[in-house]
PDB file of N, CA and C in Angstrom:
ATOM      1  N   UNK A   1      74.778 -55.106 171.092  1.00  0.00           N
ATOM      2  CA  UNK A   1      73.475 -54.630 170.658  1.00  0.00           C
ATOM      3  C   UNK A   1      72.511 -54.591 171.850  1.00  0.00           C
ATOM      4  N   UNK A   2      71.250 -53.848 172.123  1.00  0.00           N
ATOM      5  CA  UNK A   2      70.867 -53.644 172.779  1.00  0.00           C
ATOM      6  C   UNK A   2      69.280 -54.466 172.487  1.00  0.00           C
ATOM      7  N   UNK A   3      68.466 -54.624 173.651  1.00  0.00           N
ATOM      8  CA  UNK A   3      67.806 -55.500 173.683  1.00  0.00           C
ATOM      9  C   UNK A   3      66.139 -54.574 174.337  1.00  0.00           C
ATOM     10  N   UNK A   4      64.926 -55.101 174.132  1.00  0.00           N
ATOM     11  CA  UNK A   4      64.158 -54.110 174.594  1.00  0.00           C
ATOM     12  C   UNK A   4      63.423 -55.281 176.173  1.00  0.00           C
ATOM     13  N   UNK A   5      63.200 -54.875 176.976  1.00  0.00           N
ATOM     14  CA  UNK A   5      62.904 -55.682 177.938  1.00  0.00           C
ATOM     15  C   UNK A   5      61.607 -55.025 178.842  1.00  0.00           C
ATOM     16  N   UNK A   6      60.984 -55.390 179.586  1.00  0.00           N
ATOM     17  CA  UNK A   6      60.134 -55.411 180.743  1.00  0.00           C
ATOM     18  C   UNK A   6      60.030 -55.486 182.133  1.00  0.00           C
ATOM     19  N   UNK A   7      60.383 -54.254 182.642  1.00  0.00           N
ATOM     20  CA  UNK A   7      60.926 -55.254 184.008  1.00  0.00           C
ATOM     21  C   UNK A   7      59.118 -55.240 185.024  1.00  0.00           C
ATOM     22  N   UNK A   8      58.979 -55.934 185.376  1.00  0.00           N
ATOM     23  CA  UNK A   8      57.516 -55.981 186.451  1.00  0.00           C
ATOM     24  C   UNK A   8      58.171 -56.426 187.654  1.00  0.00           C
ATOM     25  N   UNK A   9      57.084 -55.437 188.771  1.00  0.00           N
ATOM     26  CA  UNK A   9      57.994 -54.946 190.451  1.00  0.00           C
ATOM     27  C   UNK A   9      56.419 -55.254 190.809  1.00  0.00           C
ATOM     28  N   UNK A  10      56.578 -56.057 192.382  1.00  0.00           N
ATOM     29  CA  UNK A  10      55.045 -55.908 193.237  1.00  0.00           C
ATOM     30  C   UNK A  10      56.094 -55.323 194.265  1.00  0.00           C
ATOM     31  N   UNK A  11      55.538 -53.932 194.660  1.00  0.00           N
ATOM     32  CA  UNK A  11      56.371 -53.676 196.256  1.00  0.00           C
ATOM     33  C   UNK A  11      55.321 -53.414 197.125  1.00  0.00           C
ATOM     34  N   UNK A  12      55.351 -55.097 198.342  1.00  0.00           N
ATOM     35  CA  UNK A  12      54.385 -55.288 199.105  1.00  0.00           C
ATOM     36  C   UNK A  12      55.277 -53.659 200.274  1.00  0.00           C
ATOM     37  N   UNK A  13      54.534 -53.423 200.828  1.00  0.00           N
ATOM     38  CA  UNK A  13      54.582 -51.668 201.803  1.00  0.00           C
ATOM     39  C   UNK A  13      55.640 -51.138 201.503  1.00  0.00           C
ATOM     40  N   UNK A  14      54.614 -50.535 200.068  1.00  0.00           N
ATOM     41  CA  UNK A  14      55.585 -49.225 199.625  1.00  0.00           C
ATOM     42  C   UNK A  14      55.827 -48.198 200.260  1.00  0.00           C
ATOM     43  N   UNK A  15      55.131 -48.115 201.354  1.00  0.00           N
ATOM     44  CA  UNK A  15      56.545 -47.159 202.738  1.00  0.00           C
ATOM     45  C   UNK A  15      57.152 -46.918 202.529  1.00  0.00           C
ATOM     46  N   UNK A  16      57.757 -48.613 202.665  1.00  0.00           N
ATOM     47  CA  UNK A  16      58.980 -48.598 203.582  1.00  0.00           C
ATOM     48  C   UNK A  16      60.151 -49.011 202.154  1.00  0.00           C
ATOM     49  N   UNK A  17      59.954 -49.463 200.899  1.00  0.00           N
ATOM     50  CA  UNK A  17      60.565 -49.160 199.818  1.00  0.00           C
ATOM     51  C   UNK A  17      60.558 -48.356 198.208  1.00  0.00           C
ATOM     52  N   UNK A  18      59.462 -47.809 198.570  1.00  0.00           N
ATOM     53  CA  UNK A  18      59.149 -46.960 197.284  1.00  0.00           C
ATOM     54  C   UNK A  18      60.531 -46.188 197.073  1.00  0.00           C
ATOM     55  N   UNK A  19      60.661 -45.665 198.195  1.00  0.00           N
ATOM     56  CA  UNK A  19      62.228 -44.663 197.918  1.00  0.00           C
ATOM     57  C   UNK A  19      63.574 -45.311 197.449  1.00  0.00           C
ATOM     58  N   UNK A  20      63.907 -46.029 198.202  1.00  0.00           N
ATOM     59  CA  UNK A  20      64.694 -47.108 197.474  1.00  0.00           C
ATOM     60  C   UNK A  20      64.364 -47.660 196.298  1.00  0.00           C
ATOM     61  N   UNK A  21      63.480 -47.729 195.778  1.00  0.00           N
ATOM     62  CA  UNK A  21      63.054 -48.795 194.535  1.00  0.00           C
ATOM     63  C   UNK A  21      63.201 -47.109 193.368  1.00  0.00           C
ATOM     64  N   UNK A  22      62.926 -46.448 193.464  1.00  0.00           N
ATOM     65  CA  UNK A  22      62.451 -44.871 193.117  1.00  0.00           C
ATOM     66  C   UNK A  22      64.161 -44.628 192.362  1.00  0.00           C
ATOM     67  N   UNK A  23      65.033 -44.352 193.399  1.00  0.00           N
ATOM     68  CA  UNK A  23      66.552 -44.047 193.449  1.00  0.00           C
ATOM     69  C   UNK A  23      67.028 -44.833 192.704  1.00  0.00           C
ATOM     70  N   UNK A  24      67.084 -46.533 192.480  1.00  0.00           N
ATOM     71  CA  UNK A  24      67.801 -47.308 192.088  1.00  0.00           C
ATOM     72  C   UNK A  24      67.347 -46.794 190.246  1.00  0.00           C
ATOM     73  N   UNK A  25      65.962 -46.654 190.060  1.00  0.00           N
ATOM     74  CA  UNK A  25      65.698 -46.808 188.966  1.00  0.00           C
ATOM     75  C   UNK A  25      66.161 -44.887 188.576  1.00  0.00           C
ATOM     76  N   UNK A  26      66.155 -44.242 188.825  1.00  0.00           N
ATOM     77  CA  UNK A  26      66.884 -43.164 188.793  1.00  0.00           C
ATOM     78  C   UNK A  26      68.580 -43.677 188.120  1.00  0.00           C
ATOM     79  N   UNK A  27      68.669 -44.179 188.926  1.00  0.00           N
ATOM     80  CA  UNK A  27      70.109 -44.004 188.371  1.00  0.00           C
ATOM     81  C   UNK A  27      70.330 -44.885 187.268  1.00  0.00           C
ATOM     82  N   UNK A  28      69.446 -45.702 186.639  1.00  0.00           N
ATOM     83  CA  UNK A  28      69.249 -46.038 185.198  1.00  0.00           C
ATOM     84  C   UNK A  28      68.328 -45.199 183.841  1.00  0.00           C
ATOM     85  N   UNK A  29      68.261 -43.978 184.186  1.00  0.00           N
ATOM     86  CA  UNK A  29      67.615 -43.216 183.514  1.00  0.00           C
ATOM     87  C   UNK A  29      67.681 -43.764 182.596  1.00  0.00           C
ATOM     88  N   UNK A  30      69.208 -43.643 181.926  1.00  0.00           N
ATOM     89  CA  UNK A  30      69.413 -43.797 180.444  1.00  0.00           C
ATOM     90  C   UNK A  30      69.004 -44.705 180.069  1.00  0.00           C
ATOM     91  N   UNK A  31      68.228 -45.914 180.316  1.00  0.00           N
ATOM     92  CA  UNK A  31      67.910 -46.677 179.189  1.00  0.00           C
ATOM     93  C   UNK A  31      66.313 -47.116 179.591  1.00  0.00           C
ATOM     94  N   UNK A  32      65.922 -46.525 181.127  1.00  0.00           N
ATOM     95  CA  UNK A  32      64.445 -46.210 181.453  1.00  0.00           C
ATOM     96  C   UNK A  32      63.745 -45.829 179.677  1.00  0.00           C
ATOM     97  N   UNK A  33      62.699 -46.606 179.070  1.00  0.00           N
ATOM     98  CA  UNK A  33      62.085 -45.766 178.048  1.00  0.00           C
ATOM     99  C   UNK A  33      60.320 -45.469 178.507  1.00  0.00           C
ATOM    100  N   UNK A  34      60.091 -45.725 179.855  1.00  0.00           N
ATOM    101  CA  UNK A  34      58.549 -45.206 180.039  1.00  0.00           C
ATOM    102  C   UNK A  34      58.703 -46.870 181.543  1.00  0.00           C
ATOM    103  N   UNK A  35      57.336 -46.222 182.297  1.00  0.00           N
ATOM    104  CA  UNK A  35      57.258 -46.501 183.601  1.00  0.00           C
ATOM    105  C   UNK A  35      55.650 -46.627 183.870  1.00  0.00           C
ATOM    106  N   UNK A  36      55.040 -47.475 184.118  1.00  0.00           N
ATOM    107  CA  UNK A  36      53.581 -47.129 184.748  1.00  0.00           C
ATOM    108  C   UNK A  36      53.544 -48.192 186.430  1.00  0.00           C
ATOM    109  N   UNK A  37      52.794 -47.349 187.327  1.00  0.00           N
ATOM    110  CA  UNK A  37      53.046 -47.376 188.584  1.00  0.00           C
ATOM    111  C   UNK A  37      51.463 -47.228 188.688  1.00  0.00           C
ATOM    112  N   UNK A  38      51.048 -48.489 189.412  1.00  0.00           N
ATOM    113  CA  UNK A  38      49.277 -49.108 189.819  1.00  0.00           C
ATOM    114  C   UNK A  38      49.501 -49.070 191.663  1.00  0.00           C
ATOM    115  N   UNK A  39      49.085 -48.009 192.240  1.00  0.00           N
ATOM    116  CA  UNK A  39      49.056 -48.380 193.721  1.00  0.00           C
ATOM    117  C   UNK A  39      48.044 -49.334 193.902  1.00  0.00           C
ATOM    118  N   UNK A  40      48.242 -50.417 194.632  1.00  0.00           N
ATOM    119  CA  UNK A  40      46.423 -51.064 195.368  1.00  0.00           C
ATOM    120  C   UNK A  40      46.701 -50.691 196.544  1.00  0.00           C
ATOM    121  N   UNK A  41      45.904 -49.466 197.098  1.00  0.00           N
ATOM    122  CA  UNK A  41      46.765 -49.008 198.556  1.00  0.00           C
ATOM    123  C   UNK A  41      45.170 -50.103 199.247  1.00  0.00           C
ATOM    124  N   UNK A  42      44.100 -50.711 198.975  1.00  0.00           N
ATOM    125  CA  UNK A  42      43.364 -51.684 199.725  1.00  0.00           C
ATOM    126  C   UNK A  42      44.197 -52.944 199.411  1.00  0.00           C
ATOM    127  N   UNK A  43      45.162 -53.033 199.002  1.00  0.00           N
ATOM    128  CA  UNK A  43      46.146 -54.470 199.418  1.00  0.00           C
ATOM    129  C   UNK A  43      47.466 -54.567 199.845  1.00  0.00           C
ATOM    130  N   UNK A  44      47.679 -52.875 199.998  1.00  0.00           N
ATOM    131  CA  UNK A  44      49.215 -52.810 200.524  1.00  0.00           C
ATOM    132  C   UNK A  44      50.375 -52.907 199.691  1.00  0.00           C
ATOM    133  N   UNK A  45      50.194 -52.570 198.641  1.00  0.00           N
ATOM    134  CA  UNK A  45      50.927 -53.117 196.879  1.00  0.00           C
ATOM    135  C   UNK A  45      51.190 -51.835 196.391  1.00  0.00           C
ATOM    136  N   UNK A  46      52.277 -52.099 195.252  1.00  0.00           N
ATOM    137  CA  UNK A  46      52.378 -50.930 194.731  1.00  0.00           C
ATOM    138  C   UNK A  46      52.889 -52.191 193.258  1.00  0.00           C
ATOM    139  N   UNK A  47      51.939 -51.876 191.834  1.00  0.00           N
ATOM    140  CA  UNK A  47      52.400 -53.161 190.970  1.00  0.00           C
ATOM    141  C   UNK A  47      53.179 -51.699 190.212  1.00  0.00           C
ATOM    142  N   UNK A  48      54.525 -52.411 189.790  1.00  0.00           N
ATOM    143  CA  UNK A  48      54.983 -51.486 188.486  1.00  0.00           C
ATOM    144  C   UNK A  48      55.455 -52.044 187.292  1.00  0.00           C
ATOM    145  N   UNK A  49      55.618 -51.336 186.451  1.00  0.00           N
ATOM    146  CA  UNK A  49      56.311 -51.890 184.925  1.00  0.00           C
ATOM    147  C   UNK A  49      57.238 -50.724 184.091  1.00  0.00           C
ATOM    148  N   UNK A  50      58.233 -51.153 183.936  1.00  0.00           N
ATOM    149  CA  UNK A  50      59.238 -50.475 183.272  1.00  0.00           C
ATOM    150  C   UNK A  50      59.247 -51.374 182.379  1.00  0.00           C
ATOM    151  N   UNK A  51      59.572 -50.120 180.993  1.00  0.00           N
ATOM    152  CA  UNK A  51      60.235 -50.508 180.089  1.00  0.00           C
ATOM    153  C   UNK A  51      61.434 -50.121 179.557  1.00  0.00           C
ATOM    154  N   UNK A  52      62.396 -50.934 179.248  1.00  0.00           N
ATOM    155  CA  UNK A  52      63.886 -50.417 179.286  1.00  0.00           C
ATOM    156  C   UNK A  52      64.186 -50.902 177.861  1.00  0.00           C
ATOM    157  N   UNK A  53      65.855 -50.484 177.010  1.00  0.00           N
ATOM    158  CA  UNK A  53      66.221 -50.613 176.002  1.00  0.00           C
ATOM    159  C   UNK A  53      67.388 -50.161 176.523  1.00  0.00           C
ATOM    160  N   UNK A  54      68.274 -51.785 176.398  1.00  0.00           N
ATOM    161  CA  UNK A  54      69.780 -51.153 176.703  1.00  0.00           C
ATOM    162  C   UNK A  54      70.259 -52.779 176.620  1.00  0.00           C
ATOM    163  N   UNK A  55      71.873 -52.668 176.969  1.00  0.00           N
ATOM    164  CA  UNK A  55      72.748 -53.850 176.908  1.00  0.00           C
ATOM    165  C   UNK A  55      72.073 -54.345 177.732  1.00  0.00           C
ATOM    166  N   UNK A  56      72.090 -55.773 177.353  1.00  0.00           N
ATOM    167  CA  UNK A  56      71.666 -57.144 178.763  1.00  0.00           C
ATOM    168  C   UNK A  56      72.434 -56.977 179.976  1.00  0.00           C
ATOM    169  N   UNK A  57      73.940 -56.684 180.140  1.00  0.00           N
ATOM    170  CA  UNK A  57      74.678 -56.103 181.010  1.00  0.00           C
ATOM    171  C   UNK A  57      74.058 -55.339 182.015  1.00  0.00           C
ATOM    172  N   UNK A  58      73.231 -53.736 181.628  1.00  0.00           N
ATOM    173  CA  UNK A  58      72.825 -53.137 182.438  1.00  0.00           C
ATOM    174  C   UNK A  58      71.055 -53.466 182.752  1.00  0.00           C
ATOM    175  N   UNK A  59      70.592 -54.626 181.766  1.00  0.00           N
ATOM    176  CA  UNK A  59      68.989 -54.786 182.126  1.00  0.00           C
ATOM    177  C   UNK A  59      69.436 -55.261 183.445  1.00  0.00           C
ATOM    178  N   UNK A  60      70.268 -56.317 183.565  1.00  0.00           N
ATOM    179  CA  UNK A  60      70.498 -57.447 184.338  1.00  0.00           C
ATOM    180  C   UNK A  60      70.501 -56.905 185.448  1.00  0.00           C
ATOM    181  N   UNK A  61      71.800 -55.930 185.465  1.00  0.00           N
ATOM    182  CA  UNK A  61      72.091 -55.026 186.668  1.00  0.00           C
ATOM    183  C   UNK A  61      70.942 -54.321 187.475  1.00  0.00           C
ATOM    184  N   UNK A  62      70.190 -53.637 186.431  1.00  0.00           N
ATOM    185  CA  UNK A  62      68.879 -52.890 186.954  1.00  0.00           C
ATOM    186  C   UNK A  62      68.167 -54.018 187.911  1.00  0.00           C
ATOM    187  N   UNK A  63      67.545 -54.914 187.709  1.00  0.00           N
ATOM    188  CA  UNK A  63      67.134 -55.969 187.507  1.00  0.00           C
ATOM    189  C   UNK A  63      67.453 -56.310 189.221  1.00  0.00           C
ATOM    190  N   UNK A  64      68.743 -56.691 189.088  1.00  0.00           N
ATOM    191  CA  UNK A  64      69.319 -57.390 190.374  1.00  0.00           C
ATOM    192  C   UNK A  64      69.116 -56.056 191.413  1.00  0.00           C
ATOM    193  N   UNK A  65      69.469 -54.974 191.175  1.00  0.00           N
ATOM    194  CA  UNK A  65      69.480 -54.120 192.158  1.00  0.00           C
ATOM    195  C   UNK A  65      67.983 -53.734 192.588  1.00  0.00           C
ATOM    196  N   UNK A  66      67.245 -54.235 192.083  1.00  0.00           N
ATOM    197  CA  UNK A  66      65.455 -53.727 192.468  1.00  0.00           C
ATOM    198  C   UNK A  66      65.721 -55.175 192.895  1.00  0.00           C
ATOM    199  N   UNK A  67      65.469 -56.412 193.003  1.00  0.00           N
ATOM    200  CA  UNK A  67      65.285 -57.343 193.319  1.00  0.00           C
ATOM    201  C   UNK A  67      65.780 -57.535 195.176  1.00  0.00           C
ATOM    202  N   UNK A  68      67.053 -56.739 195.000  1.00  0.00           N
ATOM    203  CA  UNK A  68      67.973 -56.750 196.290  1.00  0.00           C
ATOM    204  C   UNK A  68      67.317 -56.007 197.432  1.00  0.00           C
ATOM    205  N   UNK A  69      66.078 -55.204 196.909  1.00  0.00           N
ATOM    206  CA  UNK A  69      65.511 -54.414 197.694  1.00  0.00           C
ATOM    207  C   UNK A  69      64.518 -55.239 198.737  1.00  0.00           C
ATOM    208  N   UNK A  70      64.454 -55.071 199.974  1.00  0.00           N
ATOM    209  CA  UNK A  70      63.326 -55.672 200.935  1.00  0.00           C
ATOM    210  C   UNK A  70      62.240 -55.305 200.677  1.00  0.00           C
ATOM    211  N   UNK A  71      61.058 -55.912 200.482  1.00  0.00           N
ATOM    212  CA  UNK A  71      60.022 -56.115 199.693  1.00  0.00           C
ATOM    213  C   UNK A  71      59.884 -56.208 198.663  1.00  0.00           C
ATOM    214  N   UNK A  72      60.916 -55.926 197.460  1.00  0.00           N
ATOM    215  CA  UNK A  72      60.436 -55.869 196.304  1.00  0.00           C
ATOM    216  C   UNK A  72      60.057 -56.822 195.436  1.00  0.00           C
ATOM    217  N   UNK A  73      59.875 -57.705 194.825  1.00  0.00           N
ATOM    218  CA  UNK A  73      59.846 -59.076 193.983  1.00  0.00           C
ATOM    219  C   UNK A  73      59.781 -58.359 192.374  1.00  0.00           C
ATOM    220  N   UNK A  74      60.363 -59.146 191.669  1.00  0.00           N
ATOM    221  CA  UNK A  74      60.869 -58.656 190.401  1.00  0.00           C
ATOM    222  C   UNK A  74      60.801 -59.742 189.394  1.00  0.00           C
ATOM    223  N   UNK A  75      60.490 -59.512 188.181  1.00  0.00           N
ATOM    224  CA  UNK A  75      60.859 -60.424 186.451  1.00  0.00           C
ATOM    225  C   UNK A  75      60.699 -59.651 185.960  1.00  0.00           C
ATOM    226  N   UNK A  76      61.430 -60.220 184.794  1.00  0.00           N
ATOM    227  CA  UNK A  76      62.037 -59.570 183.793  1.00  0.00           C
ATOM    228  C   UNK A  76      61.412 -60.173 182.725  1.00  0.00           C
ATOM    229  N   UNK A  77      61.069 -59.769 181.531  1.00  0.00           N
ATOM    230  CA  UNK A  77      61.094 -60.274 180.093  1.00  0.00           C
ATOM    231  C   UNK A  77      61.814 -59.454 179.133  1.00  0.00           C
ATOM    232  N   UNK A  78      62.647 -60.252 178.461  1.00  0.00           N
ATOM    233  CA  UNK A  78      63.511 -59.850 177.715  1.00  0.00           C
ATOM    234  C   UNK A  78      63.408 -59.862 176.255  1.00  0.00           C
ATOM    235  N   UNK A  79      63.392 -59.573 175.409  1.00  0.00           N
ATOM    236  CA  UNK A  79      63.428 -59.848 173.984  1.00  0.00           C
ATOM    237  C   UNK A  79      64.188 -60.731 173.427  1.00  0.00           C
ATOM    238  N   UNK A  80      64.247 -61.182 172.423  1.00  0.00           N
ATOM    239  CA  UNK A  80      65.514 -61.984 171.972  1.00  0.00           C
ATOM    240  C   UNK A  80      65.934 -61.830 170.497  1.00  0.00           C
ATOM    241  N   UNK A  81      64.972 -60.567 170.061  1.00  0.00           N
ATOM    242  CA  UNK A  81      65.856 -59.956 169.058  1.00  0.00           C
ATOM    243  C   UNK A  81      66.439 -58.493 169.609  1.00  0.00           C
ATOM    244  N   UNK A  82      67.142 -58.046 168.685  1.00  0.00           N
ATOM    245  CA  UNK A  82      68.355 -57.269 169.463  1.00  0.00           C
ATOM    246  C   UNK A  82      68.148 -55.934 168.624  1.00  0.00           C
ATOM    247  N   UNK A  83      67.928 -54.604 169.194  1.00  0.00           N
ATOM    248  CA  UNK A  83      67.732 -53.109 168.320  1.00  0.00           C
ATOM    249  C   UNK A  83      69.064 -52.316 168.468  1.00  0.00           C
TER     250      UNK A  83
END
């Protein structure tokens, strides 16, 4: 069963990872359900929030692969009832 989750991203100089962070979440389209993206270009930040709906399997995955990125910092909130 699938689960509805949150993922929240600060990417301190989105330079130098917006593209990378951009691609990874690309290739989770399918369970991407909406995205809002706050530049503070007077702090060098880029805050984001996805919201996803899919197996814990692929939140996780999403998850780890934005995390793996240089600059990015990442959490997750997860649901714990199941759609």
């Amino acid at each position: 069963m699938a689960k509805v989750a949150v993922i929240s991203a600060i990417l301190e100089e989105p330079d130098r990872c917006q593209q990378r962070f951009n691609e990874v979440v690309t290739g989770f389209k399918g369970i991407v359900k909406g995205r809002m993206g706050i530049p503070m270009e007077e702090y060098g930040i880029s805050v984001i929030s996805i919201t996803v709906v899919g197996e814990l399997d692929d939140i996780n995955s999403l998850t780890g692969k934005l995390g793996n990125i240089e600059h990015v910092y990442v959490k997750t909130s997860i649901s714990k009832k199941e759609v």
